[in-house]
Structures are given as structure tokens and as C-alpha cells.
PDB file of N, CA and C in Angstrom:
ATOM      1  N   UNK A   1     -64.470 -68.795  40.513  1.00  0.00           N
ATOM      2  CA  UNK A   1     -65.708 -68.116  40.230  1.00  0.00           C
ATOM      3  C   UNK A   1     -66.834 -69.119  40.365  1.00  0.00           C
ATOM      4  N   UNK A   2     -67.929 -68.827  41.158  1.00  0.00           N
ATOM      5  CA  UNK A   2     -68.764 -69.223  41.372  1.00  0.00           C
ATOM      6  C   UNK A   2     -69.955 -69.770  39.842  1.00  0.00           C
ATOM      7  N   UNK A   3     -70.553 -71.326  39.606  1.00  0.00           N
ATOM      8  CA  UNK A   3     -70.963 -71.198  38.581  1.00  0.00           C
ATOM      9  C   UNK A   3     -72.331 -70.403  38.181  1.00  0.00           C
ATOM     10  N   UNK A   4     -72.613 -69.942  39.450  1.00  0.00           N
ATOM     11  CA  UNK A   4     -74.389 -68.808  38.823  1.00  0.00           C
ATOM     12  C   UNK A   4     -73.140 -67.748  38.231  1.00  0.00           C
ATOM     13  N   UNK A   5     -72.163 -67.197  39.178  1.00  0.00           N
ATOM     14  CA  UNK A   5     -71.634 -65.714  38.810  1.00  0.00           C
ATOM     15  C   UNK A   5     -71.099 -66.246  36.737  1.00  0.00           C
ATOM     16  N   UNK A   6     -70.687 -67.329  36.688  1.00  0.00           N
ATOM     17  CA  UNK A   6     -70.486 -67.232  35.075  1.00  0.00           C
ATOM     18  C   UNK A   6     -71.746 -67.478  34.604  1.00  0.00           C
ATOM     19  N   UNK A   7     -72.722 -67.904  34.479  1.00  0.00           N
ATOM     20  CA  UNK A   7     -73.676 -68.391  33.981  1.00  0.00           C
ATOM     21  C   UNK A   7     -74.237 -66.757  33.886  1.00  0.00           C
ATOM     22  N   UNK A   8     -74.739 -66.090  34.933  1.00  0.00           N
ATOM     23  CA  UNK A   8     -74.639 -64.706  34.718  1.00  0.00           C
ATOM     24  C   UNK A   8     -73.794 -63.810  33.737  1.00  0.00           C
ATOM     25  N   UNK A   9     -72.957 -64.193  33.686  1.00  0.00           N
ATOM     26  CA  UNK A   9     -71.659 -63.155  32.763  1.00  0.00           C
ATOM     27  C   UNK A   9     -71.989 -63.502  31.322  1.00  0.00           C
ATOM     28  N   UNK A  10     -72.310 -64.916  31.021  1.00  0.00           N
ATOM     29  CA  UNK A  10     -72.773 -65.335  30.088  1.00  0.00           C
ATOM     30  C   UNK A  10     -73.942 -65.009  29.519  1.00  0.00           C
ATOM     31  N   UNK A  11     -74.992 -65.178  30.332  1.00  0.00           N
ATOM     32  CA  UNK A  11     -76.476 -65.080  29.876  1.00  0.00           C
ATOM     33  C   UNK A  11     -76.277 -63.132  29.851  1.00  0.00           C
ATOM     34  N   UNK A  12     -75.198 -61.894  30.335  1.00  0.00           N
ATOM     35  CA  UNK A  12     -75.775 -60.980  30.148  1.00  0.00           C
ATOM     36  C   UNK A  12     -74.484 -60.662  28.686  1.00  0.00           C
ATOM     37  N   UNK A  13     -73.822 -60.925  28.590  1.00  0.00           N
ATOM     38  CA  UNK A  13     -73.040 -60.743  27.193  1.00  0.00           C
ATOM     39  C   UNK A  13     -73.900 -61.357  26.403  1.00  0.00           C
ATOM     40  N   UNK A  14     -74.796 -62.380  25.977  1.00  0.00           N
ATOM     41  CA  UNK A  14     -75.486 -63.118  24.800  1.00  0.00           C
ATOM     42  C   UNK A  14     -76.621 -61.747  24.516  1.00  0.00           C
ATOM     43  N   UNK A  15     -77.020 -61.441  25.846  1.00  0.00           N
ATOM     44  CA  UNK A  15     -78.387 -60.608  25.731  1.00  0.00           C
ATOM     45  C   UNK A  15     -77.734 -59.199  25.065  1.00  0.00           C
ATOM     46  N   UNK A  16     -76.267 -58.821  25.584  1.00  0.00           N
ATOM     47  CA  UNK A  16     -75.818 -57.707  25.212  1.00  0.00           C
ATOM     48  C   UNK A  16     -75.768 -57.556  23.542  1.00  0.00           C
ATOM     49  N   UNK A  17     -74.725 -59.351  22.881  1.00  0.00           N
ATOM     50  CA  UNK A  17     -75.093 -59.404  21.526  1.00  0.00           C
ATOM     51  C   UNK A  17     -76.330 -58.992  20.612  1.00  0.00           C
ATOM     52  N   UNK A  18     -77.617 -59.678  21.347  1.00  0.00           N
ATOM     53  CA  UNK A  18     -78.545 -59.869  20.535  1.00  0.00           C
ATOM     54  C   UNK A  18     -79.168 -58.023  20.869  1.00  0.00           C
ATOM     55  N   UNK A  19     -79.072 -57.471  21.566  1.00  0.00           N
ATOM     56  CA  UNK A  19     -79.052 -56.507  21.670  1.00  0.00           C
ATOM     57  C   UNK A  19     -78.583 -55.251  20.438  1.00  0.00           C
ATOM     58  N   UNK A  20     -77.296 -55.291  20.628  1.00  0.00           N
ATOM     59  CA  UNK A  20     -76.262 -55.446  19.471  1.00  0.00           C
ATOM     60  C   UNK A  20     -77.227 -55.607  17.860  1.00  0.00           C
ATOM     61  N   UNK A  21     -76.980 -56.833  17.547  1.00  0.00           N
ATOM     62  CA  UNK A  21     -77.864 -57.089  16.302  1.00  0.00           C
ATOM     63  C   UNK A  21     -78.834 -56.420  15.816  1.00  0.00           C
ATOM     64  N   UNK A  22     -80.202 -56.544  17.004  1.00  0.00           N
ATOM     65  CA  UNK A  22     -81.305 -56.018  16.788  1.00  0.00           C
ATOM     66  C   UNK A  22     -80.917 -54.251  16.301  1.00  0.00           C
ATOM     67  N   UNK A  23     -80.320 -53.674  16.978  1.00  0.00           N
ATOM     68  CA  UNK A  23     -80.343 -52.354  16.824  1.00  0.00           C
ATOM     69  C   UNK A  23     -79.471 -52.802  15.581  1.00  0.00           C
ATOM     70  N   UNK A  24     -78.455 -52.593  15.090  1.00  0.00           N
ATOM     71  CA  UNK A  24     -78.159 -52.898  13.825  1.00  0.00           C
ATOM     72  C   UNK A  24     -79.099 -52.983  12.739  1.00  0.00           C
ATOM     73  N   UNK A  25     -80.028 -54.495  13.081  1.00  0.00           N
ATOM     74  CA  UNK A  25     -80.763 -54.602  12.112  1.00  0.00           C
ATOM     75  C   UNK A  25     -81.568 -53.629  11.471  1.00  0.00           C
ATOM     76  N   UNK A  26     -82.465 -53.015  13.114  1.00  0.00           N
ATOM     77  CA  UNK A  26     -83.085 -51.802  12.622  1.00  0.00           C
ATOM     78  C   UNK A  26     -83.082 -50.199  12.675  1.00  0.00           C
ATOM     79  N   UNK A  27     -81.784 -50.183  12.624  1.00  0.00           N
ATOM     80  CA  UNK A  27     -80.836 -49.045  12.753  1.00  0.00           C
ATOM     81  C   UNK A  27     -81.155 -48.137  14.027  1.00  0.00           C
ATOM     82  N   UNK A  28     -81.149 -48.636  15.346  1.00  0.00           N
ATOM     83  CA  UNK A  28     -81.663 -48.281  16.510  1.00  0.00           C
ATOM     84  C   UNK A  28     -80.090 -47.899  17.140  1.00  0.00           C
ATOM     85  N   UNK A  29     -79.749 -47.268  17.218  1.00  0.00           N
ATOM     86  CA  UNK A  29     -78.438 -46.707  17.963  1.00  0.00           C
ATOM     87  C   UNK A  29     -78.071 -46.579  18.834  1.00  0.00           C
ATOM     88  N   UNK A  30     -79.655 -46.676  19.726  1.00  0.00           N
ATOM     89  CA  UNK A  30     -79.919 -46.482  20.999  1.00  0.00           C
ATOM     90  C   UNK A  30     -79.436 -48.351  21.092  1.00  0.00           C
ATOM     91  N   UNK A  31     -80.175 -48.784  20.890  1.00  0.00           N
ATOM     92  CA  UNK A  31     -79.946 -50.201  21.168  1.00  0.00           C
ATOM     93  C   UNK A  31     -79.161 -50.951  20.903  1.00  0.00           C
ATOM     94  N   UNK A  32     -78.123 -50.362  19.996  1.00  0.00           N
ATOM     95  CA  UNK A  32     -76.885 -51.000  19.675  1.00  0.00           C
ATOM     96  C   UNK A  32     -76.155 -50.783  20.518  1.00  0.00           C
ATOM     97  N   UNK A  33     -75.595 -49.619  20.772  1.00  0.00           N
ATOM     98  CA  UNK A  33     -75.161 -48.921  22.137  1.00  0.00           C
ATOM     99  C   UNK A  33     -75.478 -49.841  23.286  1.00  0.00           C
ATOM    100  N   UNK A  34     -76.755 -49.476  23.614  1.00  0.00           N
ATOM    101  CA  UNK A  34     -77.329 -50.758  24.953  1.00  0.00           C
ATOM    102  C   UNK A  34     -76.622 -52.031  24.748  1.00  0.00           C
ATOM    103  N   UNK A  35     -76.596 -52.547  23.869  1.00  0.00           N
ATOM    104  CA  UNK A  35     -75.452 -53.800  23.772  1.00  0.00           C
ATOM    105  C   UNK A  35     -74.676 -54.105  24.086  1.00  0.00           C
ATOM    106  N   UNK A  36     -73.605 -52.695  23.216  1.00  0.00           N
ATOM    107  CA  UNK A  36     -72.557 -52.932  23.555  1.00  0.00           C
ATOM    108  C   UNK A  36     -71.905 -52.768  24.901  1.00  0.00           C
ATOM    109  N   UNK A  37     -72.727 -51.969  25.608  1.00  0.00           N
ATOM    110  CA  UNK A  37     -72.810 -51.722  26.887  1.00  0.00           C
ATOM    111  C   UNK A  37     -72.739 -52.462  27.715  1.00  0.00           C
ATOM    112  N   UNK A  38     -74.010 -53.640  27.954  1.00  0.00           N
ATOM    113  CA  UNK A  38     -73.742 -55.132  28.167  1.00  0.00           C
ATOM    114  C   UNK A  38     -72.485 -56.019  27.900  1.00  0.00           C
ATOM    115  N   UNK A  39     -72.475 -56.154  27.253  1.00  0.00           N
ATOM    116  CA  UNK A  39     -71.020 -56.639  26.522  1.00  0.00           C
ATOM    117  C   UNK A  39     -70.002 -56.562  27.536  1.00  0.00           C
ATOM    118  N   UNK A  40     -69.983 -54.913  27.528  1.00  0.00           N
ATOM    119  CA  UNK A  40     -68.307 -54.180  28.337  1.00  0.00           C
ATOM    120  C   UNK A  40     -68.675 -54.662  29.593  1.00  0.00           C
ATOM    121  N   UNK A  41     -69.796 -54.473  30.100  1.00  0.00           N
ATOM    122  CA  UNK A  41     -70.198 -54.879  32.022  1.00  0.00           C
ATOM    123  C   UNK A  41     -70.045 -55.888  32.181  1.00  0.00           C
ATOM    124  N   UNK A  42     -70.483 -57.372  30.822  1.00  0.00           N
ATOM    125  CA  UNK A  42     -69.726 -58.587  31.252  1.00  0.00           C
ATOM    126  C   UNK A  42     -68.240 -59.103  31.125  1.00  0.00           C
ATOM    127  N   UNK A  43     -67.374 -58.412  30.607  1.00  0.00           N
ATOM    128  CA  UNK A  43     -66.247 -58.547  30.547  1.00  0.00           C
ATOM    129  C   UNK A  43     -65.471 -58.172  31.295  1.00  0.00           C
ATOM    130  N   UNK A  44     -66.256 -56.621  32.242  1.00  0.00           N
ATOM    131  CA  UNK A  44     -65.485 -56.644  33.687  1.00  0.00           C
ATOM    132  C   UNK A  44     -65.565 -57.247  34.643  1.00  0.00           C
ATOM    133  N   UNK A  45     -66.992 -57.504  34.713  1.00  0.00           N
ATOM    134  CA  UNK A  45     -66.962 -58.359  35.824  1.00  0.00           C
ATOM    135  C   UNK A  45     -66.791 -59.782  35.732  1.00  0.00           C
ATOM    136  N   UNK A  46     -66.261 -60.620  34.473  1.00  0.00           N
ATOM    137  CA  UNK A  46     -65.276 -61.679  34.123  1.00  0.00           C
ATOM    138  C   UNK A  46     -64.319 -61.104  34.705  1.00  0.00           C
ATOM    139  N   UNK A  47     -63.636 -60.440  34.259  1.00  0.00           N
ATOM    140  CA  UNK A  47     -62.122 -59.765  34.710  1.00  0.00           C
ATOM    141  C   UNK A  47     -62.095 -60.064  35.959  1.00  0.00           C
ATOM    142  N   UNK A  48     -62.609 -59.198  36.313  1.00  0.00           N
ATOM    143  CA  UNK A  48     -63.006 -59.455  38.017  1.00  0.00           C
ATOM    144  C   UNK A  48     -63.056 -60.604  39.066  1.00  0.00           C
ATOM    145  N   UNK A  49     -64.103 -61.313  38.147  1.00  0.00           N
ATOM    146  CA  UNK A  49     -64.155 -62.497  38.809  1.00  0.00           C
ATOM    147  C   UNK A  49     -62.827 -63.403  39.276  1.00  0.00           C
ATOM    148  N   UNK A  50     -62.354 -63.227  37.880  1.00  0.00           N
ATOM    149  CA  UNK A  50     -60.829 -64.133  37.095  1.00  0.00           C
ATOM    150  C   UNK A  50     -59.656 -63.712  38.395  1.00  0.00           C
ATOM    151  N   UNK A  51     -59.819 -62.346  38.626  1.00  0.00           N
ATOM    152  CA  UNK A  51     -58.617 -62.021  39.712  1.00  0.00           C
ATOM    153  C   UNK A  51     -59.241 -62.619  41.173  1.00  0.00           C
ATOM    154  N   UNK A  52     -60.427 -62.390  41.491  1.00  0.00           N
ATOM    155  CA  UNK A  52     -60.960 -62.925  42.926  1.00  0.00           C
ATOM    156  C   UNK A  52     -59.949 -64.333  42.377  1.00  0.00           C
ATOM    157  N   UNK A  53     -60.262 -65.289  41.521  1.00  0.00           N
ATOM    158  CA  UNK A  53     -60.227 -66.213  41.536  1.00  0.00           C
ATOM    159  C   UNK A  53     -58.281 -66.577  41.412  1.00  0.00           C
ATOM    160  N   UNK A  54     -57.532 -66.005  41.060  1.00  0.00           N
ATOM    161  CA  UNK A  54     -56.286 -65.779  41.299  1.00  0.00           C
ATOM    162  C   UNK A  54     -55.558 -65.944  42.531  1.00  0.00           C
ATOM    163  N   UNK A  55     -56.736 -64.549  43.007  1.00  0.00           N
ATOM    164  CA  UNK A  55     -55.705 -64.812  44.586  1.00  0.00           C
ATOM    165  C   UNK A  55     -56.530 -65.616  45.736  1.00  0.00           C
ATOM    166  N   UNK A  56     -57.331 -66.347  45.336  1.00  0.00           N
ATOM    167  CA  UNK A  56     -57.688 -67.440  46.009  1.00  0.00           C
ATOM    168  C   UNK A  56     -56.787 -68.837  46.001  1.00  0.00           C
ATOM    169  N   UNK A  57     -56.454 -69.219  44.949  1.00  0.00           N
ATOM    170  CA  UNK A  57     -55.201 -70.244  44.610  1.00  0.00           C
ATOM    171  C   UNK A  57     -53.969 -70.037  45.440  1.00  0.00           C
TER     172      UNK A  57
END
């Protein structure tokens, strides 16, 4: 995996957290949701990445 493509996966799961939080904090549901949302999109396309990077080896 390319290091922008993690640095990406990273910087959009942190944003997904704080996302996360904020709606929590201020009981925004909408925006908690939006989070967690983030979250799930960076973990597939980790996934993803992880197998490109499999059958490259």
C-alpha cells in the first residue's frame, strides 16, 4: 500500500472519530452516524488495500 493511500485511511477514520464524538457530545445523530460511516469506508478500503498488497508479494 502506497504511503498517501494509508495516510488517507488514517486522516479519514480520525475525522470519522471526531465526528463520532462531536455528535455524541451534542446529541447530533446525524453526525454520529456520519462518523461512523467514515470509520466503516476506512476500514474497507484498508481491507482492500491489505489484499492489493497480498497478491503483489
Amino acid at each position: 500500500m502506497g504511503l498517501a493511500d494509508k495516510a488517507k485511511n488514517v486522516a479519514q477514520d480520525a475525522k470519522g472519530k471526531a465526528k463520532e464524538v462531536v455528535g455524541d457530545v451534542t446529541g447530533n445523530d446525524s453526525l454520529r452516524n456520519e462518523g461512523k460511516a467514515d470509520q466503516g469506508k476506512s476500514s474497507l478500503k484498508q481491507a482492500g488495500e491489505n489484499i492489493k498488497d497480498a497478491f503483489r508479494d
